[in-house]
PDB file of N, CA and C in Angstrom:
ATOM      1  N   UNK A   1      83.383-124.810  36.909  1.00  0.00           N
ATOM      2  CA  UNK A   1      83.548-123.433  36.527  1.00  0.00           C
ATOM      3  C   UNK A   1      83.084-123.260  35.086  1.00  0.00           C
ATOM      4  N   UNK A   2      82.746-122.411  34.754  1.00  0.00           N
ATOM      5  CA  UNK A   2      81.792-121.922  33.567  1.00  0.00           C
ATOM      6  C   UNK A   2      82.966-120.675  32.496  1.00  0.00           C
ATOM      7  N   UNK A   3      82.512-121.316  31.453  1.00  0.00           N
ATOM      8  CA  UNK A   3      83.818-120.467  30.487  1.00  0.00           C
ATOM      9  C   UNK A   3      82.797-119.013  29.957  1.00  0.00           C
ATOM     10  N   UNK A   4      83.529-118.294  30.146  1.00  0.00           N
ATOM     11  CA  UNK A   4      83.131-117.250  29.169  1.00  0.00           C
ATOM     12  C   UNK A   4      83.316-117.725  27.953  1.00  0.00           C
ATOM     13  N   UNK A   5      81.748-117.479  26.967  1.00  0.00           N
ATOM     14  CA  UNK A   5      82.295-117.207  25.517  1.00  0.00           C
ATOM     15  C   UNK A   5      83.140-115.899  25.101  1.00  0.00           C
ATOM     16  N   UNK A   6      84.254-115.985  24.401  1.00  0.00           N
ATOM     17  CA  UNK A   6      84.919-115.308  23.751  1.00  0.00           C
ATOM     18  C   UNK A   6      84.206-114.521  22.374  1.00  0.00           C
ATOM     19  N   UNK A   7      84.452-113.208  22.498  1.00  0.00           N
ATOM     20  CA  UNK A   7      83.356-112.630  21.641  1.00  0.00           C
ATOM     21  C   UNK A   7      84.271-112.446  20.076  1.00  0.00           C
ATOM     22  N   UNK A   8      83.664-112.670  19.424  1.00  0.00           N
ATOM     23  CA  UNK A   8      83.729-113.068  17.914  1.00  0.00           C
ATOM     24  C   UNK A   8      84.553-111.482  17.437  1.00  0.00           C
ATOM     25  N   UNK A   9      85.402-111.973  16.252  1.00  0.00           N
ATOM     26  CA  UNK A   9      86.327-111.194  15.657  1.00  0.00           C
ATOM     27  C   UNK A   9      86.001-110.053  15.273  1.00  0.00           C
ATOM     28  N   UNK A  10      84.978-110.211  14.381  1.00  0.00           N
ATOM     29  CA  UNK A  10      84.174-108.940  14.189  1.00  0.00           C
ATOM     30  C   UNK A  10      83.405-107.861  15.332  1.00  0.00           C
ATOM     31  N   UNK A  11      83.148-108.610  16.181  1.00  0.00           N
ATOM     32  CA  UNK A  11      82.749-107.840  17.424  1.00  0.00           C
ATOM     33  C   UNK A  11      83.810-106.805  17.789  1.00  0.00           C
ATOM     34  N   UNK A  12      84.668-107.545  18.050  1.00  0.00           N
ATOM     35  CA  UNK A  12      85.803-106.484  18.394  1.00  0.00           C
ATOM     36  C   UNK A  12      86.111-105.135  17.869  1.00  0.00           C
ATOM     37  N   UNK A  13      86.381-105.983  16.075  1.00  0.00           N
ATOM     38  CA  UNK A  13      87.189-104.695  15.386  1.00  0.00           C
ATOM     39  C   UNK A  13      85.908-103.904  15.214  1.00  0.00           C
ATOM     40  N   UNK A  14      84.010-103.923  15.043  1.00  0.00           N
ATOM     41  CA  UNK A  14      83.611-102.766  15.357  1.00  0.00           C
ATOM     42  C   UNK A  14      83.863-102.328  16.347  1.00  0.00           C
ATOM     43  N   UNK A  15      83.460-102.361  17.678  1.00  0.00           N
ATOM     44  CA  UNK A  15      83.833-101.719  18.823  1.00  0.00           C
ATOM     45  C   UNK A  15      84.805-101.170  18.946  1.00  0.00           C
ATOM     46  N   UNK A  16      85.979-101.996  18.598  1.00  0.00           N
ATOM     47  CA  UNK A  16      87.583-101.159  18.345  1.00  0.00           C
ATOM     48  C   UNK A  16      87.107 -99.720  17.772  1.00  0.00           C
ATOM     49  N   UNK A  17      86.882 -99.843  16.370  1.00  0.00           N
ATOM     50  CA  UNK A  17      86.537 -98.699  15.321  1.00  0.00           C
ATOM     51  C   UNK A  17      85.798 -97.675  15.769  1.00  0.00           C
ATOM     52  N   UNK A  18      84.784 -98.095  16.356  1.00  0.00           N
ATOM     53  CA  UNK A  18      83.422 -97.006  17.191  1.00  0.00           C
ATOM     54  C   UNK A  18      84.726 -96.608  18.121  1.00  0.00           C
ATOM     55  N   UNK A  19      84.867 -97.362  18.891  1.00  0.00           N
ATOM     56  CA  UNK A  19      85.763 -96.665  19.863  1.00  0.00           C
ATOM     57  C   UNK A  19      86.951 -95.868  19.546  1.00  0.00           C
ATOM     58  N   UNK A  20      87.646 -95.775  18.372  1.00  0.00           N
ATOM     59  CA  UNK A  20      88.603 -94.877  17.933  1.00  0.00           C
ATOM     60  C   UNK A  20      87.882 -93.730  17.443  1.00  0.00           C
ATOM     61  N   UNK A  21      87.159 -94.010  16.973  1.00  0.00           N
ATOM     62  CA  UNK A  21      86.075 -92.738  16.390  1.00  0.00           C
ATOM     63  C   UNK A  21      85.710 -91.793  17.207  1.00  0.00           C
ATOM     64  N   UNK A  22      85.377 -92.282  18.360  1.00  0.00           N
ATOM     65  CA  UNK A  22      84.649 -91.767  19.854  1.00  0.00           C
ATOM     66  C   UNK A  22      86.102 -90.986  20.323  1.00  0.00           C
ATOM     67  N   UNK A  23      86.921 -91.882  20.251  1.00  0.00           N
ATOM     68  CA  UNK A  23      88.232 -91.063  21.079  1.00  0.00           C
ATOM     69  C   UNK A  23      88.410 -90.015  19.849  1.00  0.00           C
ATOM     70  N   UNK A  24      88.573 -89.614  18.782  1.00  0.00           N
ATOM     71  CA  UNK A  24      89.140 -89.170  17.872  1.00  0.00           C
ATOM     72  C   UNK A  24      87.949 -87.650  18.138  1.00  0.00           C
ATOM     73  N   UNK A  25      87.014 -87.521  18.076  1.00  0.00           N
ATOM     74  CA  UNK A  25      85.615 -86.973  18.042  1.00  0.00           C
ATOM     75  C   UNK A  25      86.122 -85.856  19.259  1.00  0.00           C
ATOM     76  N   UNK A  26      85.974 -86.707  20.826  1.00  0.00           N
ATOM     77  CA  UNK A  26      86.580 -86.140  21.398  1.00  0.00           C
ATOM     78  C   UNK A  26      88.153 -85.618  21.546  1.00  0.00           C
ATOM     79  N   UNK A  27      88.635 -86.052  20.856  1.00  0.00           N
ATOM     80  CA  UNK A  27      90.541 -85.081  21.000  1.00  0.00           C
ATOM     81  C   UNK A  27      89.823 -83.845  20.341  1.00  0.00           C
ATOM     82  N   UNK A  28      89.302 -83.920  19.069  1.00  0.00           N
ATOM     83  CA  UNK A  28      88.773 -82.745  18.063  1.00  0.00           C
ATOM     84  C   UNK A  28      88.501 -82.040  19.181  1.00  0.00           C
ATOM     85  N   UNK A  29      86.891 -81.981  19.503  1.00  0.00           N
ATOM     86  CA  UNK A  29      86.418 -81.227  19.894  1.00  0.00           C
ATOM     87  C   UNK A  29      86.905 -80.983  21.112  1.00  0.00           C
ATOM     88  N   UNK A  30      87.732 -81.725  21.868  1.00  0.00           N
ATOM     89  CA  UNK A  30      88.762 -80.650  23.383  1.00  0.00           C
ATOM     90  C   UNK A  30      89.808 -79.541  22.633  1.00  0.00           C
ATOM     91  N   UNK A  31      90.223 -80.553  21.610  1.00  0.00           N
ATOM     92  CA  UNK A  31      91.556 -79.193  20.487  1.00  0.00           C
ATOM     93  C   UNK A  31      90.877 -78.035  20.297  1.00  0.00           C
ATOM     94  N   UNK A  32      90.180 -78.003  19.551  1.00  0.00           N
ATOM     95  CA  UNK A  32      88.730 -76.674  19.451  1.00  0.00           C
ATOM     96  C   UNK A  32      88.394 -75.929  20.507  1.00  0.00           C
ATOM     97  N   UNK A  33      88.065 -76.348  22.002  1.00  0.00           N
ATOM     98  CA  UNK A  33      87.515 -75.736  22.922  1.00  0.00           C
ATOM     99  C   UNK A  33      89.191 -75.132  23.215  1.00  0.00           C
ATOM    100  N   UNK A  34      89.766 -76.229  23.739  1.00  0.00           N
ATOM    101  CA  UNK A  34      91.013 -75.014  24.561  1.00  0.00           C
ATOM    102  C   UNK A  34      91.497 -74.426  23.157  1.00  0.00           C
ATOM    103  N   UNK A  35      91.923 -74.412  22.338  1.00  0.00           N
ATOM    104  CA  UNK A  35      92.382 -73.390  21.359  1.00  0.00           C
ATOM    105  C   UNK A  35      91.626 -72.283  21.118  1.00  0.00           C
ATOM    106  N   UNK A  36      90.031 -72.076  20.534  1.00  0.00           N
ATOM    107  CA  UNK A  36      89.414 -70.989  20.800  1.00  0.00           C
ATOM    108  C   UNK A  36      90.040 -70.126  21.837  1.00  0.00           C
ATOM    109  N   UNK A  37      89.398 -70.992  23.152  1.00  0.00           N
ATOM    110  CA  UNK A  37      89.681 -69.984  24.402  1.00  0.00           C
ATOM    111  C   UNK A  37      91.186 -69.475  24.950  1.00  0.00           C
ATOM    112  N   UNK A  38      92.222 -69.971  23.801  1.00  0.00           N
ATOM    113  CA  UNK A  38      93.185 -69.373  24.450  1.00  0.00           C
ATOM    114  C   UNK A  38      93.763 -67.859  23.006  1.00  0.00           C
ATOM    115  N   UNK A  39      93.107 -68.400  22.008  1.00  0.00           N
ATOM    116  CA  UNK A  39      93.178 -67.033  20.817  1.00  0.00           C
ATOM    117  C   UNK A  39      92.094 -65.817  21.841  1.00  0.00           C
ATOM    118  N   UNK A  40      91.064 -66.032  22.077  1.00  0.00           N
ATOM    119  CA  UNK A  40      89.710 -65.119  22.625  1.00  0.00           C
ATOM    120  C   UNK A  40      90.620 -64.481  23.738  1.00  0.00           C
ATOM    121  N   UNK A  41      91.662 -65.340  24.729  1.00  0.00           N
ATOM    122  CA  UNK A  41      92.492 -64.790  25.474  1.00  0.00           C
ATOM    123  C   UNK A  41      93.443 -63.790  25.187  1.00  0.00           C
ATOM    124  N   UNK A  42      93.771 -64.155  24.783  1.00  0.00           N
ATOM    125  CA  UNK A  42      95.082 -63.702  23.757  1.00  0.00           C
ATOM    126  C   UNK A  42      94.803 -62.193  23.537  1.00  0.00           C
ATOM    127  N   UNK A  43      93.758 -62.542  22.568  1.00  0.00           N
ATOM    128  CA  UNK A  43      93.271 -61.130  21.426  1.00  0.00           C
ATOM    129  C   UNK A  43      92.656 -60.344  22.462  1.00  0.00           C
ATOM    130  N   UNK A  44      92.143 -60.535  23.495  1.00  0.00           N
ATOM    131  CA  UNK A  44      91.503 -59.780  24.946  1.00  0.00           C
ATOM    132  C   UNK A  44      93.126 -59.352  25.567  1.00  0.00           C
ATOM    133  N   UNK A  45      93.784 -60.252  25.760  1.00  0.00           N
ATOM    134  CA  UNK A  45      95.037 -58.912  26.422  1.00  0.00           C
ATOM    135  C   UNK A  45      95.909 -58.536  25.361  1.00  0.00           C
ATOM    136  N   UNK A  46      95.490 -58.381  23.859  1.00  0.00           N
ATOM    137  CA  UNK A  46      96.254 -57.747  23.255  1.00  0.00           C
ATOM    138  C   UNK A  46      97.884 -58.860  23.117  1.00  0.00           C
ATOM    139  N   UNK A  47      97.733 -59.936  22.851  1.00  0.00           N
ATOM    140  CA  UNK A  47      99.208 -61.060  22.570  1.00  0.00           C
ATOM    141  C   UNK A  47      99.436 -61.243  21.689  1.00  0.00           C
ATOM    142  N   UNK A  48      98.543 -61.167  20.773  1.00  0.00           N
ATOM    143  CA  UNK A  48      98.316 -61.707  19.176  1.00  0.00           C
ATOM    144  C   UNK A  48      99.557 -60.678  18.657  1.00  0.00           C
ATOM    145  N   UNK A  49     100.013 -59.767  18.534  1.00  0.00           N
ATOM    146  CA  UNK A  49     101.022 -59.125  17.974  1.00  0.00           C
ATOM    147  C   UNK A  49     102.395 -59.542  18.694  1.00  0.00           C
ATOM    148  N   UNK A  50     102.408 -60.203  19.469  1.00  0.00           N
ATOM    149  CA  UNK A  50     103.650 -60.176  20.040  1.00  0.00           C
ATOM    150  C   UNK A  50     104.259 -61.349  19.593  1.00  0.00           C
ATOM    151  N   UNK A  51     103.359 -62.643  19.758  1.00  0.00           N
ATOM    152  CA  UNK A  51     103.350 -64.152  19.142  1.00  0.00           C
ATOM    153  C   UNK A  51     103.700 -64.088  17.532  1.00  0.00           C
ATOM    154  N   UNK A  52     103.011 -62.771  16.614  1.00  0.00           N
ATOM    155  CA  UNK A  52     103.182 -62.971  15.568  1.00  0.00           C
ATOM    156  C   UNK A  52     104.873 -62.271  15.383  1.00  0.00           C
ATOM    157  N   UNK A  53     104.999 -61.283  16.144  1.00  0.00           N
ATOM    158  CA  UNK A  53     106.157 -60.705  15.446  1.00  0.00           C
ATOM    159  C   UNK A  53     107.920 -61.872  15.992  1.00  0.00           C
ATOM    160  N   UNK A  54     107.238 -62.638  16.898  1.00  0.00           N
ATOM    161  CA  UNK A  54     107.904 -63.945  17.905  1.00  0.00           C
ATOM    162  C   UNK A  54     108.180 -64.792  16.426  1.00  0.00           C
ATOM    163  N   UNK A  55     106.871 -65.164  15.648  1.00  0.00           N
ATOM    164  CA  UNK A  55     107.250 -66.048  14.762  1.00  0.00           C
ATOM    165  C   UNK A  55     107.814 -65.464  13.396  1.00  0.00           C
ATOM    166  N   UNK A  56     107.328 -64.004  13.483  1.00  0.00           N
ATOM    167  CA  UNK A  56     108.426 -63.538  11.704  1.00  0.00           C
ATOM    168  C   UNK A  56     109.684 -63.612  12.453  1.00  0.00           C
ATOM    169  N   UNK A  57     110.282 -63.456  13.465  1.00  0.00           N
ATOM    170  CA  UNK A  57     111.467 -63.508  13.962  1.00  0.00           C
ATOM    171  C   UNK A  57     112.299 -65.239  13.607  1.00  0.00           C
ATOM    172  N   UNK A  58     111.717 -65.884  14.106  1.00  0.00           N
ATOM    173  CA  UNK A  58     112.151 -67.256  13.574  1.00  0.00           C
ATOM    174  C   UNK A  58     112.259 -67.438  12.360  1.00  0.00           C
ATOM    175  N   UNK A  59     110.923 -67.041  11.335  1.00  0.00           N
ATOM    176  CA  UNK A  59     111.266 -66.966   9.800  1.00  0.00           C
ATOM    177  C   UNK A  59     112.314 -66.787   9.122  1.00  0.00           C
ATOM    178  N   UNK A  60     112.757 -65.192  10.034  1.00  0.00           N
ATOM    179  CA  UNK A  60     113.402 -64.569   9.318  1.00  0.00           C
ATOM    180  C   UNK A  60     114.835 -65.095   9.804  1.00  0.00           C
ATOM    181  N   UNK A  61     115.171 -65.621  10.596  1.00  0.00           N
ATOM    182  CA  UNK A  61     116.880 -66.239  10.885  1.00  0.00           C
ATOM    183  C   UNK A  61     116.875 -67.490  10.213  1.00  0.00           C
ATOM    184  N   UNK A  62     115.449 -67.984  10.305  1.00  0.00           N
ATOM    185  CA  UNK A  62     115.829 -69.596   9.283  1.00  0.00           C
ATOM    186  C   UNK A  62     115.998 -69.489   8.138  1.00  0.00           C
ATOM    187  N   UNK A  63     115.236 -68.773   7.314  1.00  0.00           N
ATOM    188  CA  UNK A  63     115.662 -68.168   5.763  1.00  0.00           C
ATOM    189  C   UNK A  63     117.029 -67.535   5.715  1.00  0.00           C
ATOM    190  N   UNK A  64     117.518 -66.312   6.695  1.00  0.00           N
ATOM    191  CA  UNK A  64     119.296 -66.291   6.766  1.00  0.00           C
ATOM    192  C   UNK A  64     119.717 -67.655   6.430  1.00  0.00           C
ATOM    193  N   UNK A  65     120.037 -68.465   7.576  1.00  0.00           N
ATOM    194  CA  UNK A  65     120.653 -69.575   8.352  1.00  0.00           C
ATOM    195  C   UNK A  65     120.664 -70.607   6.641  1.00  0.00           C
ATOM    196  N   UNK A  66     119.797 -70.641   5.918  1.00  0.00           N
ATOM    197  CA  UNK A  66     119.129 -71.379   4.743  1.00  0.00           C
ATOM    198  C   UNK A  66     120.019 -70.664   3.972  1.00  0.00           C
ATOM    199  N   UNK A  67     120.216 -69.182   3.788  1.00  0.00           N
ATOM    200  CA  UNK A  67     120.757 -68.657   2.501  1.00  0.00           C
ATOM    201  C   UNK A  67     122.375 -68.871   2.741  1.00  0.00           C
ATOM    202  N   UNK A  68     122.690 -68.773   3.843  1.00  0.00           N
ATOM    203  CA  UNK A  68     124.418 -68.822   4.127  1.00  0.00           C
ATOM    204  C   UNK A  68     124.748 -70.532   3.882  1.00  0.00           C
ATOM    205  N   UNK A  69     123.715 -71.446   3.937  1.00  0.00           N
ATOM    206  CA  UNK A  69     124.054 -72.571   3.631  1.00  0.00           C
ATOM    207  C   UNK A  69     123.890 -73.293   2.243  1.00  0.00           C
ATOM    208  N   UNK A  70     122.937 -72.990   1.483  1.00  0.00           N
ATOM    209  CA  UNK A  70     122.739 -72.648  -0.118  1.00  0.00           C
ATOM    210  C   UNK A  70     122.867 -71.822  -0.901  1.00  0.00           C
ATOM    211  N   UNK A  71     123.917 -71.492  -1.331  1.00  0.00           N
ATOM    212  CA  UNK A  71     123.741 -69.916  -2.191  1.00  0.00           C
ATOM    213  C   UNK A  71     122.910 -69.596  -3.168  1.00  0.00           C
ATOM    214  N   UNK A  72     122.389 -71.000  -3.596  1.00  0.00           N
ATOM    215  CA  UNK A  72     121.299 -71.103  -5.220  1.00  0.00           C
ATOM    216  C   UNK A  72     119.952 -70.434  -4.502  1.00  0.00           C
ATOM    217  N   UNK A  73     119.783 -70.567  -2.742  1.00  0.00           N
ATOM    218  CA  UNK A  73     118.255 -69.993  -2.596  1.00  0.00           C
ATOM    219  C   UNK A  73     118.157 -68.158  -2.499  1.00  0.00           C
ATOM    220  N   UNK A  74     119.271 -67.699  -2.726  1.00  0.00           N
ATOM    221  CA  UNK A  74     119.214 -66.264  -2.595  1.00  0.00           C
ATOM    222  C   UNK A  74     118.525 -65.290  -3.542  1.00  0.00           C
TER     223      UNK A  74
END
């Protein structure tokens, strides 16, 4: 039976590296595609105001919730 050579240290960690790069490249650019297309959604049925006034709502009880627990942030 015949051994595989074992490929050298450096071999690896480029390929490793290229290959994190490659995965990294692509997460980006899938994050980008579905995010665009779900703002372009959004702003087409008119959501964008509802999401925003969703998040001053949270703001605004965590800054309460913050002032009843520090009195120095008032």
């Amino acid at each position: 039976m015949d051994s595989v050579p074992s490929p050298h240290v450096a071999h690896l960690i480029r390929d490793g590296f290229l290959r994190g790069i490659g995965w990294a490249f692509g997460v980006t650019l899938g994050f980008v595609a579905v995010s665009t297309t779900l703002v372009i959604l959004l702003k087409s049925a008119g959501g964008l105001p509802l999401i925003g006034s969703w998040i001053a709502d949270i703001v605004e009880t965590t800054q309460a919730q913050l002032s009843k627990r520090n009195p120095y942030l008032r």
